[in-house]
Each structure stands twice: as C-alpha cells, then as structure tokens.
Protein backbone atom coordinates (compact mmCIF):
# COMPACT_ATOMS: atom_id res chain seq x y z
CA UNK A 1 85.74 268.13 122.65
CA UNK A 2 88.42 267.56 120.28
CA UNK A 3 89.16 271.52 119.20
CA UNK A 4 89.70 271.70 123.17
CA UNK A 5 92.39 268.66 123.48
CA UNK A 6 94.03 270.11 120.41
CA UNK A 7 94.01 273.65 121.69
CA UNK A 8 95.18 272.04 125.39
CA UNK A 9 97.86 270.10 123.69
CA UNK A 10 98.91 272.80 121.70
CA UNK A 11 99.36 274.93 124.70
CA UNK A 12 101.01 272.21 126.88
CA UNK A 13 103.57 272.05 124.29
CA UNK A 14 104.51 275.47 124.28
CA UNK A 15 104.72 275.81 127.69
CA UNK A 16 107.24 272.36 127.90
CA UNK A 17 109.00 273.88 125.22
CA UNK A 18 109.79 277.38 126.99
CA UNK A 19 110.56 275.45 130.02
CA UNK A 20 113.11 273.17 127.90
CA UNK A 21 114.60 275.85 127.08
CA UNK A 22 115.01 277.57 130.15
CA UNK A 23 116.93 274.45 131.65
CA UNK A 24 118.98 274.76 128.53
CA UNK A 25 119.98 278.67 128.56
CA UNK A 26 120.75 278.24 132.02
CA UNK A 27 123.26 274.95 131.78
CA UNK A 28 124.65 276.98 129.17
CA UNK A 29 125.46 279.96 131.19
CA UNK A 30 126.21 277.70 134.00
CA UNK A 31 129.04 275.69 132.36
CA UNK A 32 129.86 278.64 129.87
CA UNK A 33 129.96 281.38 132.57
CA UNK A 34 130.16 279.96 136.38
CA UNK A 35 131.21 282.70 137.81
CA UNK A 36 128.41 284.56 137.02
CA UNK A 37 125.47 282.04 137.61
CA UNK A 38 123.26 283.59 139.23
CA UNK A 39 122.98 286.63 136.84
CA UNK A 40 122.56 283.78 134.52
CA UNK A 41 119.69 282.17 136.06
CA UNK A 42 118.36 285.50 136.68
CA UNK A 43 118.43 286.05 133.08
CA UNK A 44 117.21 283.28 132.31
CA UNK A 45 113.79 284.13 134.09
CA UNK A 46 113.32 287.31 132.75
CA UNK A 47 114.11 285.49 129.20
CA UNK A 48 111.16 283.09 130.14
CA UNK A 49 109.18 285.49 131.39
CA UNK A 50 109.11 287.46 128.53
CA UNK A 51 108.23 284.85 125.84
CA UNK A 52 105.40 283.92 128.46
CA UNK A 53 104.07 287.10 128.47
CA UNK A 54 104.14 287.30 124.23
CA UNK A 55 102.56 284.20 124.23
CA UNK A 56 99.78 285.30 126.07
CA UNK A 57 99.52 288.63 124.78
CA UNK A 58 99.43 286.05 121.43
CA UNK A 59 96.76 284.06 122.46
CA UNK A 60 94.38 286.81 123.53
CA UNK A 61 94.60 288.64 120.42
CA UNK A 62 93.00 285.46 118.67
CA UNK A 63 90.66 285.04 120.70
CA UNK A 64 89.44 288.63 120.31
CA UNK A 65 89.17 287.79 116.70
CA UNK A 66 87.61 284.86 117.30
C-alpha cells in the first residue's frame, strides 16, 4: 500500500507540475506576444504533449526493468 501512494503521489506531481507550466508558457506568450496567441497556445500543447509522452515512454521503460 504505501509503494502505491508514493508511486501515485509521485505521478500526481508530475502531472500538476507539467500542467503549471503550461498555464505559465502560455501567460508568457500571451502577455509577451498577443498578437500571436493562438500559435502560442498551440505551442504550448504540443510543448505539453511532448514532455507527456517522454514521461510515459519514461515510466514504461522502468517498469520493463522492473
């Protein structure tokens, strides 16, 4: 029980930390670049989407090891 709620919190945390930084790279380019916000935001997703995707790709390789 408690290697899963430190394995769930660990992965809770990255996940609120790529979203916290989402909201920040796209404020940024908002109030840095408002002409162009919507390339921002769009950006901004593939940005996210990409760490997401290493993250996972990081978390399956352990637990192939495993």
């Amino acid at each position: 029980m408690k290697s899963f709620l430190q394995r769930f919190l660990k992965d809770t945390v990255s996940y609120l930390s790529i979203t916290a930084i989402v909201v920040l790279l796209f404020l940024f380019y908002y109030f840095v670049i408002p002409d162009y916000w919507f390339l921002c935001s769009v950006l901004t997703i593939i940005i996210a989407a990409a760490v997401e995707i290493y993250l996972y790709c990081q978390k399956k390789s352990k637990r192939r090891g495993e």
